[in-house]
Protein backbone atom coordinates (compact mmCIF):
# COMPACT_ATOMS: atom_id res chain seq x y z
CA UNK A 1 0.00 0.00 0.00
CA UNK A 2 3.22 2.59 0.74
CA UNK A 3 4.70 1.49 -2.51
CA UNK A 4 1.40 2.34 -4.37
CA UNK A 5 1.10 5.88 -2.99
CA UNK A 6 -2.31 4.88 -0.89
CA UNK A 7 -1.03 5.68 2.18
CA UNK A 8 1.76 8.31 3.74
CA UNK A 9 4.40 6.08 5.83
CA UNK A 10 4.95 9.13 7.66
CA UNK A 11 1.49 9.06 9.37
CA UNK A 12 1.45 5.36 10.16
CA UNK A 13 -0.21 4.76 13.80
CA UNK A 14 -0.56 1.44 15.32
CA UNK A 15 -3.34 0.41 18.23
CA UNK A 16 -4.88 -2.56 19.68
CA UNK A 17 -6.15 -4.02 22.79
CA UNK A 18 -5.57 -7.26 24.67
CA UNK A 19 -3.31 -9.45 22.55
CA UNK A 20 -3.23 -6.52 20.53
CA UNK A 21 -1.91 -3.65 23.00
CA UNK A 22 0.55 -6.61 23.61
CA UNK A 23 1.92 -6.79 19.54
CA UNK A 24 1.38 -2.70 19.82
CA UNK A 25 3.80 -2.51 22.93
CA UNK A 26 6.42 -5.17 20.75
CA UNK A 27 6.11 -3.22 18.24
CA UNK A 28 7.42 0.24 19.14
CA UNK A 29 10.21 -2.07 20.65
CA UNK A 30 11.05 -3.52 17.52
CA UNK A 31 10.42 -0.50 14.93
CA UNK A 32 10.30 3.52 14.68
CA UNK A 33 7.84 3.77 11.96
CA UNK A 34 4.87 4.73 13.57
CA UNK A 35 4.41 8.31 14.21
CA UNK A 36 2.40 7.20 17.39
CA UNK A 37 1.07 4.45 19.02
CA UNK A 38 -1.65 3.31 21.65
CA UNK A 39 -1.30 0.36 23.53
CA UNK A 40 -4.56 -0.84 25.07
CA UNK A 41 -4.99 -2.79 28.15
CA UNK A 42 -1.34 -4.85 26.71
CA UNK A 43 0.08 -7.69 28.36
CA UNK A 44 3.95 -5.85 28.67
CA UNK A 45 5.61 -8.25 31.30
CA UNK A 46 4.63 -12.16 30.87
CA UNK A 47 6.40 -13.37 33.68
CA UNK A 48 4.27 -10.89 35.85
CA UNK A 49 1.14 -11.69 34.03
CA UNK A 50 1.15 -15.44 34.76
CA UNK A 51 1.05 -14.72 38.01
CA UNK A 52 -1.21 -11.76 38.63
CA UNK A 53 -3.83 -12.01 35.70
CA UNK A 54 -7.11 -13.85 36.07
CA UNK A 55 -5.87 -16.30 34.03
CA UNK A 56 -2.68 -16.11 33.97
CA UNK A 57 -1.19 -19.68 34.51
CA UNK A 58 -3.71 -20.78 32.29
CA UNK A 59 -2.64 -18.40 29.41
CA UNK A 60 1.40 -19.10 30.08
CA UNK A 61 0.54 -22.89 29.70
CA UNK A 62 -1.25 -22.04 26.27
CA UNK A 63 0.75 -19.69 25.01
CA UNK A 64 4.06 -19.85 26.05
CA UNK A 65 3.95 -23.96 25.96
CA UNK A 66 5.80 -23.28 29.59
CA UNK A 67 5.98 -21.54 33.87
CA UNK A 68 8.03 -18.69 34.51
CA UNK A 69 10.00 -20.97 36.91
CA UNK A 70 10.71 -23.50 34.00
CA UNK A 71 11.75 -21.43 31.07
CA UNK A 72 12.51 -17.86 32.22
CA UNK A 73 14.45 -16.91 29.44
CA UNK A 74 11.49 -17.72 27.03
CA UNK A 75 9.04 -15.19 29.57
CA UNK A 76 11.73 -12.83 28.88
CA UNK A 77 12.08 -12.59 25.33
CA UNK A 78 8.51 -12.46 24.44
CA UNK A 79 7.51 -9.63 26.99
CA UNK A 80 8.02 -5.88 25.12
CA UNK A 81 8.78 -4.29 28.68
CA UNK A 82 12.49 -6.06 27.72
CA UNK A 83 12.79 -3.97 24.36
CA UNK A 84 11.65 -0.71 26.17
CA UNK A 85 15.41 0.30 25.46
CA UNK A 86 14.14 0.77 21.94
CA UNK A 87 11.35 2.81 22.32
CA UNK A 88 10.80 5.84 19.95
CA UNK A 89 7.44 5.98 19.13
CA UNK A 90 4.68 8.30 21.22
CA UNK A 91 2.33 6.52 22.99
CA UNK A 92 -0.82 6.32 24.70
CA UNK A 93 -1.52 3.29 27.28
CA UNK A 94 -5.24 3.03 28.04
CA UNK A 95 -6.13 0.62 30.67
CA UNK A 96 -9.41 -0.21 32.81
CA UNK A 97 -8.57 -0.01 36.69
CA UNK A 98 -10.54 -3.04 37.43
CA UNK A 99 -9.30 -5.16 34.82
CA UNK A 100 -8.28 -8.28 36.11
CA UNK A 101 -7.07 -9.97 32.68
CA UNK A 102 -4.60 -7.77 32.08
CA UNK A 103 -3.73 -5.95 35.39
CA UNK A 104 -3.10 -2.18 35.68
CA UNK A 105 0.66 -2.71 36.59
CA UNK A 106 1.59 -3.90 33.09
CA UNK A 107 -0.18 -0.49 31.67
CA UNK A 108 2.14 1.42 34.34
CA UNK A 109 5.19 -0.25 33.71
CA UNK A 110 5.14 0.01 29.82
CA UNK A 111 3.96 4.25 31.01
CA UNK A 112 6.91 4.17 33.30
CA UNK A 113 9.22 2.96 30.43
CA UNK A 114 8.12 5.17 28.09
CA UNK A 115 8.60 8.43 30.96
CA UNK A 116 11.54 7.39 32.16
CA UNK A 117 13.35 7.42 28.58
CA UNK A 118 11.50 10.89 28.38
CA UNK A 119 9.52 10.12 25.70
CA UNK A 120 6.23 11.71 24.70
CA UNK A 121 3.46 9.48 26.31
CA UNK A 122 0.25 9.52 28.65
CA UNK A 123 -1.40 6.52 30.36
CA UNK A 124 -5.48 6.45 30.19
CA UNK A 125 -7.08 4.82 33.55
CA UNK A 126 -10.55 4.64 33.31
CA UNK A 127 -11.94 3.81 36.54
CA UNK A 128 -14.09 0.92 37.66
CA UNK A 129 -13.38 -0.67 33.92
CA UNK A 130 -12.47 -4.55 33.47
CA UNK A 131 -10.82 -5.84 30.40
CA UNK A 132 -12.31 -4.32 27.17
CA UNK A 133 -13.70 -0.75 27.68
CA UNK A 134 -17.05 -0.70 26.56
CA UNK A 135 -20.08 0.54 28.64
CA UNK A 136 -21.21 2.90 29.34
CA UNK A 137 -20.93 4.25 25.54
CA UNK A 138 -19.73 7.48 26.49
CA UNK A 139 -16.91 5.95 28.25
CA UNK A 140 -16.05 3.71 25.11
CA UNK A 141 -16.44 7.48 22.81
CA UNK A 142 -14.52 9.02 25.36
CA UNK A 143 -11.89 6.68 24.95
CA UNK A 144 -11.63 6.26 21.69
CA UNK A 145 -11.84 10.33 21.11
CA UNK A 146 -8.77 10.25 23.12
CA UNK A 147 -7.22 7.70 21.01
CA UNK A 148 -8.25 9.41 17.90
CA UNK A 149 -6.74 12.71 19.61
CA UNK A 150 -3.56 11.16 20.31
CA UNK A 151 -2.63 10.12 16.60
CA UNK A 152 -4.06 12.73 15.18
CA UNK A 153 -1.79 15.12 17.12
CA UNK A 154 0.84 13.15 15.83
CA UNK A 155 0.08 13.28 11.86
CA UNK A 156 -1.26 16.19 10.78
């Protein structure tokens, strides 16, 4: 799509939520060519997330084929709060307070990453909000107006 002209690679943005805040937080670890991101409700620390997370355990067994205790290296590698050193990108972290599937502190420490290395970013808590913001629907416009906000700041 860049190499046909349809789209400006230098107002690329990148979001998702769950699994994909997760592959948003890699990403800014692994690449500068998004003018911002925003990382919802991500999984940043899997080693952290097995055992805080409503599921956690459950989801480390699945996915990662392993415990923290039995293949730390693995928990390691796959978490983006490792690649932080790489950050570039500005980015937004929205996160629901209550949410017990992906708990608030991996929202704060992928924040804290991004603050500490002084870059350009904000972190979102909505309160009394589980995984998946949706209800009431001016909570999920308010967040996504942010969102829209954010980027567009970014790329106009």
């Amino acid at each position: 799509m860049i190499a046909k002209g349809y789209i400006d690679p230098k107002k690329l943005c990148v979001t998702g939520g769950s699994g994909g805040g997760l592959l948003t937080a890699w990403i800014i670890g692994h690449t500068d060519r998004f003018a911002a991101a925003v990382s919802q409700y991500p999984v940043t620390n899997w080693i952290t997330q097995a055992g805080t997370a409503d599921g956690g355990y459950v989801h480390s067994a699945l996915w990662l084929k392993a415990f923290p205790w039995e293949q730390p290296q693995q928990f390691l590698e796959h978490s983006p709060i490792y690649y932080s050193k790489n950050f570039k990108t500005p980015t937004m972290v929205i996160t629901g307070e209550a949410d017990l599937r992906t708990p608030i502190a991996s929202s704060e420490e992928l924040y804290f990453a991004l603050k500490a290395q002084k870059f350009q970013s904000v972190l979102v808590r909505v309160p009394d909000h589980y995984h998946r913001i949706r209800r009431p629907n001016s909570t999920y416009v308010q967040t996504h107006e942010q969102l829209i906000s954010w980027m567009y700041r970014y790329t106009r």
